[in-house]
PDB file of N, CA and C in Angstrom:
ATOM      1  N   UNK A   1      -5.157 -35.736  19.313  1.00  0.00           N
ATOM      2  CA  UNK A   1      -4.418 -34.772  18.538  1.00  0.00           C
ATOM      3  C   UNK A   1      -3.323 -35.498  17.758  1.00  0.00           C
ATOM      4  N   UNK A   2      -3.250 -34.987  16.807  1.00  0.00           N
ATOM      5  CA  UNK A   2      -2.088 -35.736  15.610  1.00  0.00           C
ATOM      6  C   UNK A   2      -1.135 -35.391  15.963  1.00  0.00           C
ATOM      7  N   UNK A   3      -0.114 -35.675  16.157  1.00  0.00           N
ATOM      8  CA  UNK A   3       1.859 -35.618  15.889  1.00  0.00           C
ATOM      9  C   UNK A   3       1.996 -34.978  14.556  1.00  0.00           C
ATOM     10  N   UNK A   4       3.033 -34.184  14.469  1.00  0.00           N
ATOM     11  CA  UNK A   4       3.282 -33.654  13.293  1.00  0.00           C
ATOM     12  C   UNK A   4       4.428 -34.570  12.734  1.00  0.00           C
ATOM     13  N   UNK A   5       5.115 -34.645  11.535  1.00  0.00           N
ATOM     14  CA  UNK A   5       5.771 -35.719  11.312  1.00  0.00           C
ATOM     15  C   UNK A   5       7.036 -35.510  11.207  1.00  0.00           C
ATOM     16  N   UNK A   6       7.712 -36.035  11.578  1.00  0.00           N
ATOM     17  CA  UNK A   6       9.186 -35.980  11.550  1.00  0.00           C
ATOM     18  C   UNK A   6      10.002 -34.878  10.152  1.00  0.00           C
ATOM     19  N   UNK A   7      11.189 -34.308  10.175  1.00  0.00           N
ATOM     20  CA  UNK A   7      11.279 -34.442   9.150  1.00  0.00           C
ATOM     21  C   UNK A   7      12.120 -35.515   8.119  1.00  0.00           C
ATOM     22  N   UNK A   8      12.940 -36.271   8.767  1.00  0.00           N
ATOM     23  CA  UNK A   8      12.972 -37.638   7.849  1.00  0.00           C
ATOM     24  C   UNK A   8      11.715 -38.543   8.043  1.00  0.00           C
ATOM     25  N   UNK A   9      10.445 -38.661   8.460  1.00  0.00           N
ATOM     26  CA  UNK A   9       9.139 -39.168   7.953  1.00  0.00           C
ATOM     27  C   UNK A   9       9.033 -38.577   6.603  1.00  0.00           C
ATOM     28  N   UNK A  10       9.005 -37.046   6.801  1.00  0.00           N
ATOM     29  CA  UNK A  10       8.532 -36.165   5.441  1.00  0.00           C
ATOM     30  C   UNK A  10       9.187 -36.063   4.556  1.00  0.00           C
ATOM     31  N   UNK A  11      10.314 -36.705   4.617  1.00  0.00           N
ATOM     32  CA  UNK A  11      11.472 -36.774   3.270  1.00  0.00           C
ATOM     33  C   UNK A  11      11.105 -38.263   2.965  1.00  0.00           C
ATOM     34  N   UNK A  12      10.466 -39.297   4.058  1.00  0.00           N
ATOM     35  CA  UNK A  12      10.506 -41.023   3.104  1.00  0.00           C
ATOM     36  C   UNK A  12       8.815 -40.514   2.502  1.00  0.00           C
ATOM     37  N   UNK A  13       8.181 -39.870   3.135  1.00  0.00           N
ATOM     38  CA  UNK A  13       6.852 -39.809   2.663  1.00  0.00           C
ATOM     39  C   UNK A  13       6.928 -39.712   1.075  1.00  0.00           C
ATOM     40  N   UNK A  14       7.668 -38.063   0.990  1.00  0.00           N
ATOM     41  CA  UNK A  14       7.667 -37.250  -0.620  1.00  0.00           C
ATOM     42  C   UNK A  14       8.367 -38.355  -1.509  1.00  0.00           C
ATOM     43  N   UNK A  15       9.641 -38.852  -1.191  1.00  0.00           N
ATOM     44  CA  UNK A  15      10.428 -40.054  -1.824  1.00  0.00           C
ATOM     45  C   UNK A  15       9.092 -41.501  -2.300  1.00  0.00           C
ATOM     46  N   UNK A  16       8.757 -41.495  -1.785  1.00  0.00           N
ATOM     47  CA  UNK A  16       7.279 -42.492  -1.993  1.00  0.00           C
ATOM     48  C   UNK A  16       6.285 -41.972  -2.764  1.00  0.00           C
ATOM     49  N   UNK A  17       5.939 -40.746  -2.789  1.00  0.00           N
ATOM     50  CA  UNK A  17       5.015 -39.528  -3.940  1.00  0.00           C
ATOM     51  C   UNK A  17       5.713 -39.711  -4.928  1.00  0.00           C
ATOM     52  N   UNK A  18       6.985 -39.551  -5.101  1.00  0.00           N
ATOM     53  CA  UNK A  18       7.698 -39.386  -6.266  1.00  0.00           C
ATOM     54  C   UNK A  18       8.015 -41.076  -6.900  1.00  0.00           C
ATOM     55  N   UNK A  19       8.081 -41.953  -5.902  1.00  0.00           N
ATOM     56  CA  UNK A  19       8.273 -42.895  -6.807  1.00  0.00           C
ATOM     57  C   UNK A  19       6.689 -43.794  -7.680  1.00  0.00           C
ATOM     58  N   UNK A  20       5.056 -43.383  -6.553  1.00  0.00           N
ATOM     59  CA  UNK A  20       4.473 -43.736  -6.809  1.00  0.00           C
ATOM     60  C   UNK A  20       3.840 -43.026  -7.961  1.00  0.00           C
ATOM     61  N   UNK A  21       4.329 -41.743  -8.678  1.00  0.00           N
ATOM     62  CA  UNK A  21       4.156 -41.026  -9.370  1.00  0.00           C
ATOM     63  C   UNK A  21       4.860 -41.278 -10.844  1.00  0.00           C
ATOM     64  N   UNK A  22       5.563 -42.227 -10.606  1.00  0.00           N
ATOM     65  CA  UNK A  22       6.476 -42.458 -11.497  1.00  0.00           C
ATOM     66  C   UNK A  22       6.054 -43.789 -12.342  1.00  0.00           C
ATOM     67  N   UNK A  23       5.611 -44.453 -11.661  1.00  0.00           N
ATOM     68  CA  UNK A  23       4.764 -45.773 -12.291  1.00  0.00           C
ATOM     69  C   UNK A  23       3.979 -45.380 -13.087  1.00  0.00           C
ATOM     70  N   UNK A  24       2.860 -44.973 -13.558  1.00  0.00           N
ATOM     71  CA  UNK A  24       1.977 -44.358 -14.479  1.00  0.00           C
ATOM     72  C   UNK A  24       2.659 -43.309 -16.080  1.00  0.00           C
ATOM     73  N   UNK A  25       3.855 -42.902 -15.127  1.00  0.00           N
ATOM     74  CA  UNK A  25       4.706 -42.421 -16.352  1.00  0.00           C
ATOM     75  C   UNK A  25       5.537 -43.118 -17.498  1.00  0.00           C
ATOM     76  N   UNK A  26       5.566 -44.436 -16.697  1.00  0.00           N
ATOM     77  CA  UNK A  26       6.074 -45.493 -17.732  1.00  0.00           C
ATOM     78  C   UNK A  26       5.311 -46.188 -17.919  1.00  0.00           C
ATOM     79  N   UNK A  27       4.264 -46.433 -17.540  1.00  0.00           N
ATOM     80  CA  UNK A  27       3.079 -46.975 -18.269  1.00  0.00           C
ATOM     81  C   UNK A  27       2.411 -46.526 -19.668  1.00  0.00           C
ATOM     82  N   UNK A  28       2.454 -45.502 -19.733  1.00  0.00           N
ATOM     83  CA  UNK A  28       2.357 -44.204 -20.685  1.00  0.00           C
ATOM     84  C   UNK A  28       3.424 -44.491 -21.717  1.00  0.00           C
ATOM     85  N   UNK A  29       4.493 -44.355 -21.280  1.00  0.00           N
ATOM     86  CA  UNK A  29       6.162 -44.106 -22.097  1.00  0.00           C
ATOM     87  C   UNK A  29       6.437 -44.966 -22.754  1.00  0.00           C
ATOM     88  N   UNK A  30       6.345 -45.868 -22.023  1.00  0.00           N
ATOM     89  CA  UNK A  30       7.050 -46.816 -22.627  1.00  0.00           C
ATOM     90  C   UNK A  30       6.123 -47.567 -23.897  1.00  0.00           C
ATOM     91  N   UNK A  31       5.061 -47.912 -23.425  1.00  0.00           N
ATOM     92  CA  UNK A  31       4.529 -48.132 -25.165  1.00  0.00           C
ATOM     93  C   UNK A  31       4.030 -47.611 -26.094  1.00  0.00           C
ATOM     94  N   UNK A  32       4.093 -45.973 -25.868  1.00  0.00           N
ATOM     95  CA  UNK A  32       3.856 -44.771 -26.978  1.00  0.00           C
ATOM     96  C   UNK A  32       5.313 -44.642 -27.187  1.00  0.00           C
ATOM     97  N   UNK A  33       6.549 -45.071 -26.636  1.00  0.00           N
ATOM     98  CA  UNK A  33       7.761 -44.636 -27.443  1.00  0.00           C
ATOM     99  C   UNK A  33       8.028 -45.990 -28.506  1.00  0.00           C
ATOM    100  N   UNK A  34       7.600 -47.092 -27.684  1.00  0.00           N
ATOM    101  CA  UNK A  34       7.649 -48.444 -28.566  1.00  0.00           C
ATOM    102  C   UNK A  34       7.303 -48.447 -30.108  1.00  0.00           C
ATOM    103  N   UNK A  35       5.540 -47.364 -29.719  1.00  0.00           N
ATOM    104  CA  UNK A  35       4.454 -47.592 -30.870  1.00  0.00           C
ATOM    105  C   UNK A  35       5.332 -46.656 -31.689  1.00  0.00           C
ATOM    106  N   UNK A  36       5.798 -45.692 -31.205  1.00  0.00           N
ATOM    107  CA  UNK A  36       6.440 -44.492 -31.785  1.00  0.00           C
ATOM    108  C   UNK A  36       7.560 -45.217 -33.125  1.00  0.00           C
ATOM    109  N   UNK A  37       8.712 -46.080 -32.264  1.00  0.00           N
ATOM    110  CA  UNK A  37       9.410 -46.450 -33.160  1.00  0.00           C
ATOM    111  C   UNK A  37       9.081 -47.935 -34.037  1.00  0.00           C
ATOM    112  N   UNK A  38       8.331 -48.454 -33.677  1.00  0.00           N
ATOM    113  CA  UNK A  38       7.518 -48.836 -34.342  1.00  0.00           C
ATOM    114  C   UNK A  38       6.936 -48.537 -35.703  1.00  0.00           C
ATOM    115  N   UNK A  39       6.672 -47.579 -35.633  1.00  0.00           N
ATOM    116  CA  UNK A  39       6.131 -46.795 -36.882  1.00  0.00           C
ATOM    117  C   UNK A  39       6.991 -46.193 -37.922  1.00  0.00           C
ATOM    118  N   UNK A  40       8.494 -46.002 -37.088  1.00  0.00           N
ATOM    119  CA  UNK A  40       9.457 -45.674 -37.647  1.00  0.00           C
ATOM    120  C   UNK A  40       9.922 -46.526 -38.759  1.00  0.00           C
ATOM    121  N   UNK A  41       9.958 -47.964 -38.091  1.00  0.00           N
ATOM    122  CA  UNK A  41      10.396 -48.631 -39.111  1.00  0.00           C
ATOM    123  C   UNK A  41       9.390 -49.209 -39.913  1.00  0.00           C
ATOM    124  N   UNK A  42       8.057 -49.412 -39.630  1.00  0.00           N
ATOM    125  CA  UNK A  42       6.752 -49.730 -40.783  1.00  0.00           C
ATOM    126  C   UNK A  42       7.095 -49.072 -41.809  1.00  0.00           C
ATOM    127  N   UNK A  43       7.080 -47.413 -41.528  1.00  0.00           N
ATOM    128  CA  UNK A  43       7.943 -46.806 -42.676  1.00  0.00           C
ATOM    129  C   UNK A  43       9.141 -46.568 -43.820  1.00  0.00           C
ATOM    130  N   UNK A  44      10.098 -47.294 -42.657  1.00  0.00           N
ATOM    131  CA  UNK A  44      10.756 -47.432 -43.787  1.00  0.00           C
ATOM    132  C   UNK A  44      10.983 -49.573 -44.214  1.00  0.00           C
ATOM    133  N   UNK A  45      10.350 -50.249 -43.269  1.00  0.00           N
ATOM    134  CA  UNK A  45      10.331 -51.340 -44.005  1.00  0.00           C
ATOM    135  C   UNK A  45       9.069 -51.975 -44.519  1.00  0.00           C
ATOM    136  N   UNK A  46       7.928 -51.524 -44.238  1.00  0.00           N
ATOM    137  CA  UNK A  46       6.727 -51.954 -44.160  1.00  0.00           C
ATOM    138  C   UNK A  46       6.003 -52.586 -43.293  1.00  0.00           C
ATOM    139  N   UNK A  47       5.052 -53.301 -43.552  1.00  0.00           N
ATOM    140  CA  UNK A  47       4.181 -54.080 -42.735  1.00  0.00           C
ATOM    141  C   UNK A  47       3.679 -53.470 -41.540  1.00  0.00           C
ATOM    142  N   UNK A  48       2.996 -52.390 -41.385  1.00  0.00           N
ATOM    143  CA  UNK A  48       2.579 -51.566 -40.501  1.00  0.00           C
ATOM    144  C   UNK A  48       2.091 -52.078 -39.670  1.00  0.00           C
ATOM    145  N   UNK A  49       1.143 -52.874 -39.412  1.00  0.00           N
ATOM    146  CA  UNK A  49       0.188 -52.888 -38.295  1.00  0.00           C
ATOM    147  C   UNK A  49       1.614 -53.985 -37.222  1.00  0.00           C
ATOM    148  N   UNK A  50       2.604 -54.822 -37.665  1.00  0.00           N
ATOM    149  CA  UNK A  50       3.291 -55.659 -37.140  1.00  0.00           C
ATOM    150  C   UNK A  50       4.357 -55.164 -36.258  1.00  0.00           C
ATOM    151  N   UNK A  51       4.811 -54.509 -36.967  1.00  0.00           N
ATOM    152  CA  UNK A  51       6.012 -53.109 -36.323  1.00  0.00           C
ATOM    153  C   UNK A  51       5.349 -52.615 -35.144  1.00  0.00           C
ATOM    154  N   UNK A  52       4.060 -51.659 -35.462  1.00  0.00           N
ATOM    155  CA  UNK A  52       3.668 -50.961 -34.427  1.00  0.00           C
ATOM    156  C   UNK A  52       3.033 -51.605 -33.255  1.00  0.00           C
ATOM    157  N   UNK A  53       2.717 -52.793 -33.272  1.00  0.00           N
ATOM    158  CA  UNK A  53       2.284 -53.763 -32.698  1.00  0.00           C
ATOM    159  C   UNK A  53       3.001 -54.117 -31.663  1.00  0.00           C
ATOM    160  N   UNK A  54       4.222 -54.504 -32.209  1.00  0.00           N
ATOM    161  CA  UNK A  54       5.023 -55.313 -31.948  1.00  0.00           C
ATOM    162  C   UNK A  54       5.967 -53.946 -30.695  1.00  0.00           C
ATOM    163  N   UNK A  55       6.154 -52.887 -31.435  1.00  0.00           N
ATOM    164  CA  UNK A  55       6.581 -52.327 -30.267  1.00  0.00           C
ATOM    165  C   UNK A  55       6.362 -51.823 -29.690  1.00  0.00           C
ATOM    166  N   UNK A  56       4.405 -51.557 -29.434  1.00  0.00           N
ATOM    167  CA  UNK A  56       3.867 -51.182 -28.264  1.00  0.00           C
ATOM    168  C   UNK A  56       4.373 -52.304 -27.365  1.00  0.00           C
ATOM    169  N   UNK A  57       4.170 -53.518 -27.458  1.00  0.00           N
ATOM    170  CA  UNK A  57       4.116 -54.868 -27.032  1.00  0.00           C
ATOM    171  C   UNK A  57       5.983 -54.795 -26.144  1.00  0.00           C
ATOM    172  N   UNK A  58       6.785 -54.314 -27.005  1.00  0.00           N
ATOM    173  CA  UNK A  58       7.879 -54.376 -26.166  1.00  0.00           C
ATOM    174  C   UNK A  58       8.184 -53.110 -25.180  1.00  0.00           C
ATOM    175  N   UNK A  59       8.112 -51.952 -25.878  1.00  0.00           N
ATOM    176  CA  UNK A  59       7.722 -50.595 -24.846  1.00  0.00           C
ATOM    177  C   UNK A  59       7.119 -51.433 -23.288  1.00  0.00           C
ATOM    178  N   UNK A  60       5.821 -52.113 -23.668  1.00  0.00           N
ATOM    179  CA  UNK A  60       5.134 -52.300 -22.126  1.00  0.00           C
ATOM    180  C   UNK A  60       5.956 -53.182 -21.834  1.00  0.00           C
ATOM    181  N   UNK A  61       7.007 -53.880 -22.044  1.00  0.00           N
ATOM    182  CA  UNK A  61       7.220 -55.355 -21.298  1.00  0.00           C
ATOM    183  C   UNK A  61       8.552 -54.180 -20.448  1.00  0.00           C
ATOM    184  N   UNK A  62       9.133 -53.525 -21.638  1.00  0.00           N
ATOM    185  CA  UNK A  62      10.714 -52.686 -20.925  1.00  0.00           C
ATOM    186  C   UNK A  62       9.724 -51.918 -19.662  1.00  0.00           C
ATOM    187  N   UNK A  63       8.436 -51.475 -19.885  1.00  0.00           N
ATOM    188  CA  UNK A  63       7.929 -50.321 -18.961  1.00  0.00           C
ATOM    189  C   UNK A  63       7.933 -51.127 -17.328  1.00  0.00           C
ATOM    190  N   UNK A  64       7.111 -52.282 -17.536  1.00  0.00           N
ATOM    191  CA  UNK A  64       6.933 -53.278 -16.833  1.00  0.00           C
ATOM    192  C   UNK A  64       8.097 -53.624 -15.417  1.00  0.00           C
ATOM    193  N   UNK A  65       9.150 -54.156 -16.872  1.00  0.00           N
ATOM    194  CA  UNK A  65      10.629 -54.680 -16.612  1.00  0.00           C
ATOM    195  C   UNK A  65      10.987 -52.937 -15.218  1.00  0.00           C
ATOM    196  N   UNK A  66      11.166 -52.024 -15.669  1.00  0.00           N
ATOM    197  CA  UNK A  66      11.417 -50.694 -15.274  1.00  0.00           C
ATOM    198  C   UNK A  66      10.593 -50.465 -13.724  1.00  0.00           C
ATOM    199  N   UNK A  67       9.313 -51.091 -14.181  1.00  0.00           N
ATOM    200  CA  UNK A  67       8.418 -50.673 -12.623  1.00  0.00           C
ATOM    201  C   UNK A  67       8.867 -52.143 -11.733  1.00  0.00           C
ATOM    202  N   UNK A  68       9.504 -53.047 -12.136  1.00  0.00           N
ATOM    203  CA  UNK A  68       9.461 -53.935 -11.176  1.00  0.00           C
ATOM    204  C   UNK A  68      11.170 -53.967 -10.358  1.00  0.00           C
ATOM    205  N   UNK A  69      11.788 -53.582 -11.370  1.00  0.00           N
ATOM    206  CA  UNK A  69      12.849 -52.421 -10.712  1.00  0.00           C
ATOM    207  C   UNK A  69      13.089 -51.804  -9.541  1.00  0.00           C
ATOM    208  N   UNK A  70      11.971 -50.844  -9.685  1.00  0.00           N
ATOM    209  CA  UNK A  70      11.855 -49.639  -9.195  1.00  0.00           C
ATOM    210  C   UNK A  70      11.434 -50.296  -7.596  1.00  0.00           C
ATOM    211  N   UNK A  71      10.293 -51.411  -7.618  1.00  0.00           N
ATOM    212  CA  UNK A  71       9.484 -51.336  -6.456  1.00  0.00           C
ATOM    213  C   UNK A  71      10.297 -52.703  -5.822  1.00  0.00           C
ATOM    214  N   UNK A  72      11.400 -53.509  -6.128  1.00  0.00           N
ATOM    215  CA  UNK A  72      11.796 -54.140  -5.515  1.00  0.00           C
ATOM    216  C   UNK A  72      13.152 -53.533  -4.921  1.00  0.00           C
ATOM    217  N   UNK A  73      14.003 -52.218  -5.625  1.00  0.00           N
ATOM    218  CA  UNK A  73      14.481 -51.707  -4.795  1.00  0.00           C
ATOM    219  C   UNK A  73      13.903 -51.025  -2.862  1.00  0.00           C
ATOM    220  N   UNK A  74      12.516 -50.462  -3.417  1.00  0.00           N
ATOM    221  CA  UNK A  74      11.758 -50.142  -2.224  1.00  0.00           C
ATOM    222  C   UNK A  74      11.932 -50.943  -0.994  1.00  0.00           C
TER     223      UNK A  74
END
């Protein structure tokens, strides 16, 4: 028969849902806000494909930077 779980088990459990839930959200974020501004400035300076490129490319490194953060506080 199983043990039911504590309730500080069930508060580090959900705290662990929420942080492993959170990785995928900046995976996402961070280089669609990059590509985002990115595009901002293709527009107003040109050279499109370099801009947007360039700040998907930094979006993922900040997203990255953000998840390694996160899991060495853990």
């Amino acid at each position: 028969m199983r043990r039911r779980p504590t309730q500080q088990e069930r508060g580090r459990q959900l705290r662990d849902v929420g942080t492993y839930t959170t990785i995928p959200m900046m995976l996402i974020a961070g280089p669609a806000l990059g590509y985002f501004l990115g595009s901002l400035a293709a527009d107003r300076w040109g050279h499109e494909p370099a801009f947007e490129a360039g700040g998907a490319l930094l979006g993922l490194a900040a997203a990255a930077r953000q998840i390694w953060l996160l899991l060495s506080r853990k």
